[in-house]
Protein backbone atom coordinates (compact mmCIF):
# COMPACT_ATOMS: atom_id res chain seq x y z
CA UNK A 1 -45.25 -204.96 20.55
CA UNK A 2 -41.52 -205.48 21.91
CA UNK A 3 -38.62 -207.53 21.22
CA UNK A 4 -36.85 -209.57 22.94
CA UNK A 5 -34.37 -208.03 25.18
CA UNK A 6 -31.27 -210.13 24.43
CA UNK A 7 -30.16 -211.79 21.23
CA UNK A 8 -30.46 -215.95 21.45
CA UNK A 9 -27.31 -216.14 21.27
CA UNK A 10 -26.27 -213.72 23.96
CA UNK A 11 -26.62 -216.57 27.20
CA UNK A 12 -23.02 -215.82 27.46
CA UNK A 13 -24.35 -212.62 29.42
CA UNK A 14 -25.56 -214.86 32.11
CA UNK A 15 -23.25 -218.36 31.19
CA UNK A 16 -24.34 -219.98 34.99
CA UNK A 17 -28.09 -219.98 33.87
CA UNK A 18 -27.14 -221.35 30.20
CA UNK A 19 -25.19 -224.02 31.50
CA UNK A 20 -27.74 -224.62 34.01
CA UNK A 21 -30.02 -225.17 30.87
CA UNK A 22 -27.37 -227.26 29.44
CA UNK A 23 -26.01 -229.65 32.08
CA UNK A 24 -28.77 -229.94 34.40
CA UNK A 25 -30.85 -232.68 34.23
CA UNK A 26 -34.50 -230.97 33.63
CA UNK A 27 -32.51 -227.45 33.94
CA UNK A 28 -34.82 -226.05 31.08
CA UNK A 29 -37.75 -227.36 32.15
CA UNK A 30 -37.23 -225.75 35.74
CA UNK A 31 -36.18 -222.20 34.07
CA UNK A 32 -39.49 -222.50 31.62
CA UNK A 33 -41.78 -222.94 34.69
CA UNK A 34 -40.36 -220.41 36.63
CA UNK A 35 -40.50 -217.94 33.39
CA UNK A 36 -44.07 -219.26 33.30
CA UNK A 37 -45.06 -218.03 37.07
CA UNK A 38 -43.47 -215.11 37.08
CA UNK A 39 -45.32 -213.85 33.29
CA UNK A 40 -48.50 -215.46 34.59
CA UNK A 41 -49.22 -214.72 38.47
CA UNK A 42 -52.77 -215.38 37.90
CA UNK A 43 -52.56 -218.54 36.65
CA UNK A 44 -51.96 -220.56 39.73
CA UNK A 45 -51.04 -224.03 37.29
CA UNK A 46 -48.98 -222.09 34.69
CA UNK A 47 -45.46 -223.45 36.33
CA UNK A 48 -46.67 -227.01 36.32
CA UNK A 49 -48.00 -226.75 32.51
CA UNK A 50 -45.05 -225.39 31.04
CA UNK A 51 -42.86 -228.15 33.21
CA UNK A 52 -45.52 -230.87 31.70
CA UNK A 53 -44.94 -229.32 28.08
CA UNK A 54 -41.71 -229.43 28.83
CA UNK A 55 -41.26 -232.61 29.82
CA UNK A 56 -43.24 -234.59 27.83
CA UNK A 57 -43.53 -232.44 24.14
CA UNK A 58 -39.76 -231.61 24.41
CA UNK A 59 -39.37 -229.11 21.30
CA UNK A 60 -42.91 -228.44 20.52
CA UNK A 61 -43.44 -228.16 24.52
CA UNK A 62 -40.54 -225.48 24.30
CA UNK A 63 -42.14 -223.81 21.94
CA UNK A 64 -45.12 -223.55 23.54
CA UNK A 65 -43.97 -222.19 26.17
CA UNK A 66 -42.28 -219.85 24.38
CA UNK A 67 -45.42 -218.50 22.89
CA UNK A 68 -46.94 -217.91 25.60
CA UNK A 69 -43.93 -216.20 27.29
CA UNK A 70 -43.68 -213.81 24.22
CA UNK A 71 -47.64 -212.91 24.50
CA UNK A 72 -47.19 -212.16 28.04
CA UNK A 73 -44.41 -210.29 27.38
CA UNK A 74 -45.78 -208.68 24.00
CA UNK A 75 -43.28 -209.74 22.33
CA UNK A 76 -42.95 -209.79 17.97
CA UNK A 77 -41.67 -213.27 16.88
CA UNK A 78 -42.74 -216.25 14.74
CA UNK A 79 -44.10 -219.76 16.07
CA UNK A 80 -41.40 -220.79 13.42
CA UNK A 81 -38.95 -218.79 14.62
CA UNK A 82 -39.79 -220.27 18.06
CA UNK A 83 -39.26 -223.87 17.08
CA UNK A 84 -36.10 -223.40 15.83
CA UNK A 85 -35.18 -221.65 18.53
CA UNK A 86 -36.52 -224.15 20.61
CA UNK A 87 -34.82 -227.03 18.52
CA UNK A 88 -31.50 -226.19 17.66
CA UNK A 89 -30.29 -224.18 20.58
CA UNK A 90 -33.02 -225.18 23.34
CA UNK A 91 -30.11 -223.99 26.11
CA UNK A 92 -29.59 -220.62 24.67
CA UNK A 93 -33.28 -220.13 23.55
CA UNK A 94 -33.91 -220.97 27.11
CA UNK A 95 -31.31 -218.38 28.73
CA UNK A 96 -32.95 -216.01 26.73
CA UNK A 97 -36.42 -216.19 27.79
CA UNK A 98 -34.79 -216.57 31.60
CA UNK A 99 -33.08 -213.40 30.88
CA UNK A 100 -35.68 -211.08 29.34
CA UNK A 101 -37.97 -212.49 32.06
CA UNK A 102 -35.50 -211.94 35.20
CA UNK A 103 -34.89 -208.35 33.49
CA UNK A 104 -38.45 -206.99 32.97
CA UNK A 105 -40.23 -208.87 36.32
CA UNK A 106 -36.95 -208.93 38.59
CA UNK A 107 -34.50 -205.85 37.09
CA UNK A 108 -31.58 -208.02 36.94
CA UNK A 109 -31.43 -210.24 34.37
CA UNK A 110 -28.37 -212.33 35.75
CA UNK A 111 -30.55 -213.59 38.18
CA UNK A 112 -29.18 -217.19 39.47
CA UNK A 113 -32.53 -220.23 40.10
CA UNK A 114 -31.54 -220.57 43.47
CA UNK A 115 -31.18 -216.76 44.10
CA UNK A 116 -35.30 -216.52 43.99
CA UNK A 117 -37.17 -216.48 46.90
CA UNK A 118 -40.63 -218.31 47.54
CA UNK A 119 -41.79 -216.73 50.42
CA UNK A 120 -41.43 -213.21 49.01
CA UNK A 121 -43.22 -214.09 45.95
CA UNK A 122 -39.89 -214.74 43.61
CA UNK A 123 -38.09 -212.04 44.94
CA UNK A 124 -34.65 -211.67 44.37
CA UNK A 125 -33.01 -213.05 48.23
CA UNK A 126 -30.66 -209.96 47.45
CA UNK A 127 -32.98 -207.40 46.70
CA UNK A 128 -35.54 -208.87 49.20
């Protein structure tokens, strides 16, 4: 079992994504689903679940998602550790699943949302 690979409170390594999370209407949401379909290829619906937890379950939806992130990942947390997380700093609890995600599936964790690439599969446009 890992850990996550940034501190919550490090979005300031990636601030576009955290204020993406923070100022964009359903920015979170978006960065959850994505973080979902990236951790989960085989699940074809797990983008549209996490943006439905999101959506509608707010916190608790965060957290969810968050769970399941971290057990894709295999990463050592709490579920309580999770909702707080989740509640009191949803844009940087966000960044930071975005980040660990972008860094162990992409190798560059400052990837930007509209940097990623459909066609190739989520590719980096860069690196693609």
């Amino acid at each position: 079992m890992g850990i996550w690979d940034f501190k919550t409170f490090e979005c300031a390594q990636n601030p576009v994504m955290c204020l993406w999370a923070w100022c964009v209407p359903c920015g979170s949401c978006c960065m959850q689903a994505i973080d979902a379909k990236i951790s989960d290829p085989e699940n074809k619906n797990a983008a549209l679940i996490a943006c439905l937890f999101d959506c509608f379950l707010c916190c608790i939806g965060a957290t969810i998602n968050r769970m399941k992130l971290r057990k894709q990942m295999s990463i050592e947390d709490s579920v309580a550790m999770d909702f707080l997380c989740s509640c009191c700093c949803g844009c940087c609890s966000v960044t930071q699943e975005w980040m660990t995600t972008m860094k162990r599936y992409k190798n560059n964790h400052k990837t930007l949302i509209w940097a990623l690439d459909e066609k190739s599969g989520g590719e980096d446009k860069e690196r693609a």
